[in-house]
Protein backbone atom coordinates (compact mmCIF):
# COMPACT_ATOMS: atom_id res chain seq x y z
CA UNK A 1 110.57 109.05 104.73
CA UNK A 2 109.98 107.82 108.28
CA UNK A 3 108.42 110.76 110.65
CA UNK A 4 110.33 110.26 114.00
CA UNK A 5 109.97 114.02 115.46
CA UNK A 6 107.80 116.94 115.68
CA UNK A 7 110.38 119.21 113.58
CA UNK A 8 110.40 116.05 110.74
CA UNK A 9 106.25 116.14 110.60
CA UNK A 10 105.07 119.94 111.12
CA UNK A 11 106.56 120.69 107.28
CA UNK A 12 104.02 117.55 106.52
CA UNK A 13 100.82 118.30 108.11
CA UNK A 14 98.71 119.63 106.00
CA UNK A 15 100.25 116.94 103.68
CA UNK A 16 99.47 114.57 105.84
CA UNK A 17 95.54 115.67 106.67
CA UNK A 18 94.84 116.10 102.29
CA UNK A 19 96.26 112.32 102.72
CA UNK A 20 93.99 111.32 105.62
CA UNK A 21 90.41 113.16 104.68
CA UNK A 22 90.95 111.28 100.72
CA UNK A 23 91.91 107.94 102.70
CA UNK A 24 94.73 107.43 100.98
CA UNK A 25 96.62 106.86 104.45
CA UNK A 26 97.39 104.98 106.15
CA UNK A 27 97.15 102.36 103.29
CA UNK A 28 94.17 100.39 104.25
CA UNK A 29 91.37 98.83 101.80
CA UNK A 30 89.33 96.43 103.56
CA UNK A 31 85.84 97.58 104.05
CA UNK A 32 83.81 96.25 107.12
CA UNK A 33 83.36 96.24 110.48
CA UNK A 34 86.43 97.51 112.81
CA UNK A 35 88.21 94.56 114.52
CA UNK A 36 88.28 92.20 112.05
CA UNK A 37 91.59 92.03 110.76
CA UNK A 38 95.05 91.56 112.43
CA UNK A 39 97.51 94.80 112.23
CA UNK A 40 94.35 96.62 110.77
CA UNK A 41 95.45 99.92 109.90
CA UNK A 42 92.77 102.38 110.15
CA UNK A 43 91.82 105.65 111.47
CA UNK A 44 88.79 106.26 113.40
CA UNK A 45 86.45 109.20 112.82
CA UNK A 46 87.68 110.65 116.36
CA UNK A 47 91.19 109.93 115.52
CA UNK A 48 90.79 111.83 111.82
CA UNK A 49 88.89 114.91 113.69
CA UNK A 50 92.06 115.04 115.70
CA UNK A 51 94.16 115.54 112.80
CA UNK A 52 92.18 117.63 110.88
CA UNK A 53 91.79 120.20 114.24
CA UNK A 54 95.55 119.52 114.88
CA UNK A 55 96.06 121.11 111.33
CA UNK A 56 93.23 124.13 111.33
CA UNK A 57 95.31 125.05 114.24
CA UNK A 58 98.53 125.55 112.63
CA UNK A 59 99.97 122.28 113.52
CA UNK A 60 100.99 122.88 117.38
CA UNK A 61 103.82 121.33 119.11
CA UNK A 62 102.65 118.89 122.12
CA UNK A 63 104.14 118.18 124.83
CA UNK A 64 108.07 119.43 125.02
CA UNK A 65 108.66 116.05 127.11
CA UNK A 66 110.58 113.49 125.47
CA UNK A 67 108.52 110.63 124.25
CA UNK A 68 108.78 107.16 124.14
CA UNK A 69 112.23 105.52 122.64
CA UNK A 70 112.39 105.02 118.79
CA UNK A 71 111.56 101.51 118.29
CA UNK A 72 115.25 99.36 117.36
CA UNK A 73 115.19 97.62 114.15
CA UNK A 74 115.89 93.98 115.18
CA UNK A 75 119.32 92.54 113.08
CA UNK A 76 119.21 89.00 112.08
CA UNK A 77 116.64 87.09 111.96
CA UNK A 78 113.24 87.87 113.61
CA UNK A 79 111.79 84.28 113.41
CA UNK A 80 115.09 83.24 114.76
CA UNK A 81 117.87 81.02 113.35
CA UNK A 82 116.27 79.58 110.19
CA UNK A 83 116.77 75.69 109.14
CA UNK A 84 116.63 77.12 105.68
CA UNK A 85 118.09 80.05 103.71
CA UNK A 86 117.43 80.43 100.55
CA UNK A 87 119.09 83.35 98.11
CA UNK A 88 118.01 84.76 95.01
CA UNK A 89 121.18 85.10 92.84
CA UNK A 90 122.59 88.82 92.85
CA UNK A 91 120.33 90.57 90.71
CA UNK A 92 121.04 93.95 88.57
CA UNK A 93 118.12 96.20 89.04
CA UNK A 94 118.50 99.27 86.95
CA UNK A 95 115.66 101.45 85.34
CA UNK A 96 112.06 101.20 85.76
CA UNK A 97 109.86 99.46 87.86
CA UNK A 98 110.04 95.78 86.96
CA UNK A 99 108.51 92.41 88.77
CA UNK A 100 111.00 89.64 88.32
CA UNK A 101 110.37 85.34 89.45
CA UNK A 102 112.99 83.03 90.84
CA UNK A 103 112.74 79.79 91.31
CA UNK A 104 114.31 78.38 94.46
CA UNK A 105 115.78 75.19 94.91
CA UNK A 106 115.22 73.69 98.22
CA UNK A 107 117.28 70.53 98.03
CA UNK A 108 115.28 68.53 100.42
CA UNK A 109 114.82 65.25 100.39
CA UNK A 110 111.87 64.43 102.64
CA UNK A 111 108.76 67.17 103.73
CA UNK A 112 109.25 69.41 106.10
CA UNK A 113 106.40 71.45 108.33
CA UNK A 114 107.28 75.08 108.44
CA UNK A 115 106.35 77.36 111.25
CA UNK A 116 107.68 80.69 110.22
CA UNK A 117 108.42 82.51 107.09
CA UNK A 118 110.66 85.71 107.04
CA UNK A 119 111.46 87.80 103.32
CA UNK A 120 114.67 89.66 103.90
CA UNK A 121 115.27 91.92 101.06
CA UNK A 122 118.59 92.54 100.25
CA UNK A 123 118.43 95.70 99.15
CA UNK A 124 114.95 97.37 101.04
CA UNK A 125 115.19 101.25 99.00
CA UNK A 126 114.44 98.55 95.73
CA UNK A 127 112.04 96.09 96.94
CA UNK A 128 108.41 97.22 96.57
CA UNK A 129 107.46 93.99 97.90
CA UNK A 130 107.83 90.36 97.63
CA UNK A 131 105.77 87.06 97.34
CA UNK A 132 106.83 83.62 98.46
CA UNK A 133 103.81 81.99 96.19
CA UNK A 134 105.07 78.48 97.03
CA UNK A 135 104.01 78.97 100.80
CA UNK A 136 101.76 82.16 100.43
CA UNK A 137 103.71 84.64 102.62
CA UNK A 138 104.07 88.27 101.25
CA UNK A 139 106.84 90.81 102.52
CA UNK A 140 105.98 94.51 102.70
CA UNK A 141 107.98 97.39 104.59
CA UNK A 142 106.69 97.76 107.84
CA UNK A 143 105.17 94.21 108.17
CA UNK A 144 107.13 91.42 109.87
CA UNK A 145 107.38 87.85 108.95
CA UNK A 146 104.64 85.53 109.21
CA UNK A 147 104.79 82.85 112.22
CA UNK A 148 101.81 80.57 113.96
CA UNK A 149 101.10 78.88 116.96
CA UNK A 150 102.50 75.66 118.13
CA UNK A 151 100.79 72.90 116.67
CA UNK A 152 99.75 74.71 113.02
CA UNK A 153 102.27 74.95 109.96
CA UNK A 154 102.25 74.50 106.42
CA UNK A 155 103.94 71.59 104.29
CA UNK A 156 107.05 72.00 102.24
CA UNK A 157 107.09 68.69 100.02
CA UNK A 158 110.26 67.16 99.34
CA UNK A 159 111.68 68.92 95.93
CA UNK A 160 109.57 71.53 95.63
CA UNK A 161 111.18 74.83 94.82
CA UNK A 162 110.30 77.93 95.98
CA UNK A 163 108.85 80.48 93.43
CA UNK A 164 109.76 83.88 95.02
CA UNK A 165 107.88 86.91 92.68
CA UNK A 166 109.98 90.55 93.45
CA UNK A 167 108.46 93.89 92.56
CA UNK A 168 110.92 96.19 92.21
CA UNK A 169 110.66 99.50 92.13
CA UNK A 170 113.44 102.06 89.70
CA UNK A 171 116.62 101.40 90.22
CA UNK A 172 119.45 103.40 89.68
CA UNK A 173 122.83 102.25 87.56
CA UNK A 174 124.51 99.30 89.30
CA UNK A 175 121.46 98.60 91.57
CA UNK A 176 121.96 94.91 93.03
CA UNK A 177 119.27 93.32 95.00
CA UNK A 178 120.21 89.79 96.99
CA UNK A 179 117.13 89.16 98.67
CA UNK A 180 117.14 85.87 100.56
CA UNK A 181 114.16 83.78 102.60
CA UNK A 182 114.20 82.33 105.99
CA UNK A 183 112.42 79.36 106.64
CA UNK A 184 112.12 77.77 110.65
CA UNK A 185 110.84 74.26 111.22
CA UNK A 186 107.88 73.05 113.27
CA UNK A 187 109.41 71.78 116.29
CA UNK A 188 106.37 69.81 118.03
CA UNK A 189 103.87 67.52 116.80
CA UNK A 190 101.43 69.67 113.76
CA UNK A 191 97.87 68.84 114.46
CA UNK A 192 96.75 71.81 112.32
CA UNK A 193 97.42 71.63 108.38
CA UNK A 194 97.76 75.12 106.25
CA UNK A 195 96.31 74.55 102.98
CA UNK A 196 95.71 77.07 100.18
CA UNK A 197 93.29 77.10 97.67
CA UNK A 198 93.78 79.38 94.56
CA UNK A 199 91.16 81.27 92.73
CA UNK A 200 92.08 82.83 89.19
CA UNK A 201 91.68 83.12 85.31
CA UNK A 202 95.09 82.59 83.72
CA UNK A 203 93.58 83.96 80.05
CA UNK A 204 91.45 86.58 79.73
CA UNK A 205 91.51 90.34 77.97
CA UNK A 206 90.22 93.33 79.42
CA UNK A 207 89.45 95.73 76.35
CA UNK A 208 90.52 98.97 75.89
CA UNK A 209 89.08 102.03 76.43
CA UNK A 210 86.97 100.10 79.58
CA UNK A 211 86.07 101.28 82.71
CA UNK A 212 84.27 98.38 84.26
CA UNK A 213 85.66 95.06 83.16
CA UNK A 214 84.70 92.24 85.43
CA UNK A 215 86.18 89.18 86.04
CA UNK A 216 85.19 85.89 88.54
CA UNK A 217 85.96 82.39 89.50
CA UNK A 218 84.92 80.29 91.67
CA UNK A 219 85.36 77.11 93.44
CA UNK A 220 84.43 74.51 96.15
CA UNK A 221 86.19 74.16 99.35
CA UNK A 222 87.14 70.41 99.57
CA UNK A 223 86.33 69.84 103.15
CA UNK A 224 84.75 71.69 106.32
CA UNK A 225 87.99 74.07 107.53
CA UNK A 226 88.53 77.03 109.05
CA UNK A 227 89.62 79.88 106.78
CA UNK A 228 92.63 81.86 108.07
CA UNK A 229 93.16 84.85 105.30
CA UNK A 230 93.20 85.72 101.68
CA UNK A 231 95.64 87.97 99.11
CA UNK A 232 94.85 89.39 96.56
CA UNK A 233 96.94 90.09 93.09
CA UNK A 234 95.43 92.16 90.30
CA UNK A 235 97.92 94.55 88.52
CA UNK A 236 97.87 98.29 87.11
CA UNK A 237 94.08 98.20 85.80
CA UNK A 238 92.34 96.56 89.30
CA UNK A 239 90.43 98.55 90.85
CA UNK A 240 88.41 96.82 93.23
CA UNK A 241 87.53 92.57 94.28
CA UNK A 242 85.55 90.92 96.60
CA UNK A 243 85.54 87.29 97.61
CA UNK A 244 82.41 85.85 98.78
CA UNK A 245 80.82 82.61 100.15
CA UNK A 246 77.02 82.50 99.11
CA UNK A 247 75.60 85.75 100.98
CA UNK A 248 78.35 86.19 103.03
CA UNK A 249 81.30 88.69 102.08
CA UNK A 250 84.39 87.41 103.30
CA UNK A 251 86.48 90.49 101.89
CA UNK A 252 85.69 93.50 100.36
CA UNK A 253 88.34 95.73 98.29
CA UNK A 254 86.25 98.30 97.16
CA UNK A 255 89.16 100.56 95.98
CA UNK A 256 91.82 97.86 95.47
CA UNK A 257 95.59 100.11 94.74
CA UNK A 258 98.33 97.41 93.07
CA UNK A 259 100.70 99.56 94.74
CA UNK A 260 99.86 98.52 98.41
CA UNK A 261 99.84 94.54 98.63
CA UNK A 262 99.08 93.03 101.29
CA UNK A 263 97.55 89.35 103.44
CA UNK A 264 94.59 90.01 105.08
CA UNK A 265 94.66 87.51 108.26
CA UNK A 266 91.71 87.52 110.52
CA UNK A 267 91.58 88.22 114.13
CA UNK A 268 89.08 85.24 113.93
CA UNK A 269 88.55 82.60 111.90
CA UNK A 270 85.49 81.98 109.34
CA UNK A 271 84.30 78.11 110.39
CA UNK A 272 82.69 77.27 106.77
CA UNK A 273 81.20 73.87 105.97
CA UNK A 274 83.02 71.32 103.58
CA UNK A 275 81.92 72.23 99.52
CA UNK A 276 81.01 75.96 100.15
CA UNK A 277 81.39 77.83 97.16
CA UNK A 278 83.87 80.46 97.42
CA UNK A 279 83.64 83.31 94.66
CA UNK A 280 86.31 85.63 93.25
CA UNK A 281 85.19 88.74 91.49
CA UNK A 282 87.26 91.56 90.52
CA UNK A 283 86.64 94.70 88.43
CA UNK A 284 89.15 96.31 86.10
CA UNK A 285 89.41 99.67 84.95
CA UNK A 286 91.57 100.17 81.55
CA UNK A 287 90.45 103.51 80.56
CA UNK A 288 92.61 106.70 80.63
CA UNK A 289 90.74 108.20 83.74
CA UNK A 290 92.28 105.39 85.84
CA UNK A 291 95.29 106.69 87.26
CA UNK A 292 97.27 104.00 87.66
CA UNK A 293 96.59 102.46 83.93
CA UNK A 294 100.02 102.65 81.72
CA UNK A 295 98.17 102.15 78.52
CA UNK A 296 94.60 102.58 77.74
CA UNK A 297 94.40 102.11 74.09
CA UNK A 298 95.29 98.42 74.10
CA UNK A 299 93.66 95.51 75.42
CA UNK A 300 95.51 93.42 77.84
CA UNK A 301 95.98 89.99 79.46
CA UNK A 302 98.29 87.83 81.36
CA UNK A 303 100.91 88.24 82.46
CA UNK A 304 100.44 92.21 82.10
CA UNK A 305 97.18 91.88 84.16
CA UNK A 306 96.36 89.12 86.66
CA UNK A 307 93.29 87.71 88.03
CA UNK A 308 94.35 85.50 90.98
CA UNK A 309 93.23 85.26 94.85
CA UNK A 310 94.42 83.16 97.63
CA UNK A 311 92.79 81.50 100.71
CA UNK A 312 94.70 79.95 103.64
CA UNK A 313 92.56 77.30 105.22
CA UNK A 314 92.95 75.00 108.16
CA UNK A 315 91.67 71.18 109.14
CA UNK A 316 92.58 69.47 111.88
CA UNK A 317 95.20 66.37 110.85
C-alpha cells in the first residue's frame, strides 16, 4: 500500500524501522560506494538514525502544514506517442504465482533504432514485473520507462520479434492481464550503438540439500566500449552474484532477493578495453534454511533456476 499521510504511516512505524535496521527496505542490493548508480535507493546511516529516533519516540506527527502535492500519475504514454505498440494477447491469470513468455511480432520490414522503451502492464495489482529480453528493458512498479540521449539507441532488426517474459504474481478467478509495449524511434542521426552481451549457463543442477552452489561464466568483450549497466536473473534458490572484470568488481549482489528485479544503470560509465574478460558468478542456496526455496529435497535446473546476466555496452558507430 502506498503511504501518502501521516495517519496512513504512524500504524506502520515500527513496521517500517524492523524493515529498515534488517535492510530489507527500501529494496536495494548493490553493495559499493554511494553515487554510483542511477535512482539508487538507499538510506544513509543519518537518514536510518532518523527513523529509528522518530520511532523510540512514539512516532510524532511533524509539521501540521500541508506538504508538498501528491505526485499525478502521468496517463498515456510517458515516452510519448510510440511508433510501435505491441500487445500481449488477453491473458487469464488465475492461481499462483506463474512467469509466462510471449513472443511479439513486430512486422517490420527494415531496422529500426529505438530511443525509448515503456512496459505498460495491463493489469498492474498482477504484474510482478516484466522483461522485454529482445531489447533488455525491465518494468518494475515505481520505475519508469527506459529512454537515452539524442544520438544513442539500440537496433531492432527487421523481423525480429519481441520476447516479452511476465511474472505474475496470484491471481484471483477471471484475472486478465493485457499488458502491451511502447516502442519510440530515434529521430536524429545514432552515433552511439547499444549492444548487449549475455552471460549464462543454460544446463546446469544445483543439488539438493545445498547451501552454497556456485555457478560462473565468462566471456570477452568484442571491442573497447563503454559499459552502460547489467541485470541480473537467478530464480527462487539465488542468493547472491557478482560480475567482475579481472580485479575490478563491476557489481556486487551480495544478498541477491528474486523478488526485487531490477537494471542497474550507472551514473557513469566503466571505459573497458576491447577483449576484457567479463566474469559471471552466482551462488545458490537450495537448502530448507533459504527462505525463499520452494523445494529443497530435489535438485533443480533450467528453466526452474536460471543462471543468466546482461551487460549493455556502447561504441561509437
Amino acid at each position: 500500500m502506498a503511504l501518502t499521510s501521516y495517519a496512513e504511516t504512524r500504524p506502520w512505524a515500527r513496521a517500517i524501522w524492523q524493515q529498515v535496521a534488517a535492510g530489507s527496505m527500501p529494496p536495494w542490493h548493490a553493495a559499493g560506494e554511494a553515487g554510483r548508480w542511477v535512482g539508487e535507493a538507499k538510506l544513509s546511516a543519518s537518514e536510518k538514525e532518523l527513523i529509528r529516533d522518530w520511532v523510540r519516540l512514539g512516532a510524532p506527527a511533524g509539521n501540521p502544514a500541508p506538504g508538498p502535492p501528491l505526485p499525478l500519475l502521468p496517463a498515456g504514454w510517458r515516452i510519448g506517442p510510440p511508433d510501435l505498440i505491441l500487445t500481449i494477447p488477453t491473458t487469464l491469470v488465475e492461481g499462483e504465482e506463474q512467469t509466462r513468455t510471449f513472443l511479439l511480432e513486430t512486422n517490420l520490414t527494415q531496422d529500426v533504432w529505438v530511443q525509448a522503451i515503456e512496459i505498460q502492464p495491463g493489469n498492474p495489482r498482477l504484474v510482478h514485473h516484466a522483461a522485454l529480453r529482445t531489447l533488455n528493458t525491465i518494468h518494475v512498479p515505481g520505475e519508469g520507462p527506459e529512454q537515452w540521449p539524442t544520438g544513442m539507441a539500440k537496433r531492432l532488426r527487421a523481423g525480429q520479434p519481441l520476447e516479452l517474459v511476465i511474472h505474475y504474481g496470484r491471481g484471483q478467478d477471471g484475472d486478465r492481464d493485457s499488458t502491451r509495449i511502447g516502442l519510440r524511434y530515434a529521430t536524429a542521426p545514432v552515433r552511439q550503438e547499444i549492444h548487449l552481451l549475455t552471460l549464462e549457463q543454460s544446463s546446469f543442477q544445483i543439488p539438493a540439500q545445498t547451501p552454497d552452489h556456485t555457478l560462473t561464466a565468462a566471456t570477452r568483450l568484442p571491442e573497447a566500449a563503454q559499459l552502460l549497466s547489467f541485470n541480473v536473473e537467478l530464480r527462487y534458490r539465488g542468493k547472491a552474484a557478482r560480475i567482475t572484470s579481472g580485479d575490478q568488481v563491476l557489481l556486487d549482489l551480495p544478498r541477491y532477493e528474486y523478488e526485487w528485479q531490477r537494471k542497474y544503470t550507472l551514473t557513469q560509465p566503466v571505459l573497458l578495453p576491447a577483449h576484457s574478460e567479463l566474469r559471471f558468478t552466482a551462488i545458490y542456496d537450495n537448502s530448507a534454511n533459504y527462505r525463499s526455496n520452494p523445494d529443497p529435497t530435489k535438485a533443480v535446473g533450467p528453466p526452474e533456476e536460471l543462471m543468466r546476466a546482461v551487460i549493455e555496452y556502447v561504441v561509437e558507430r
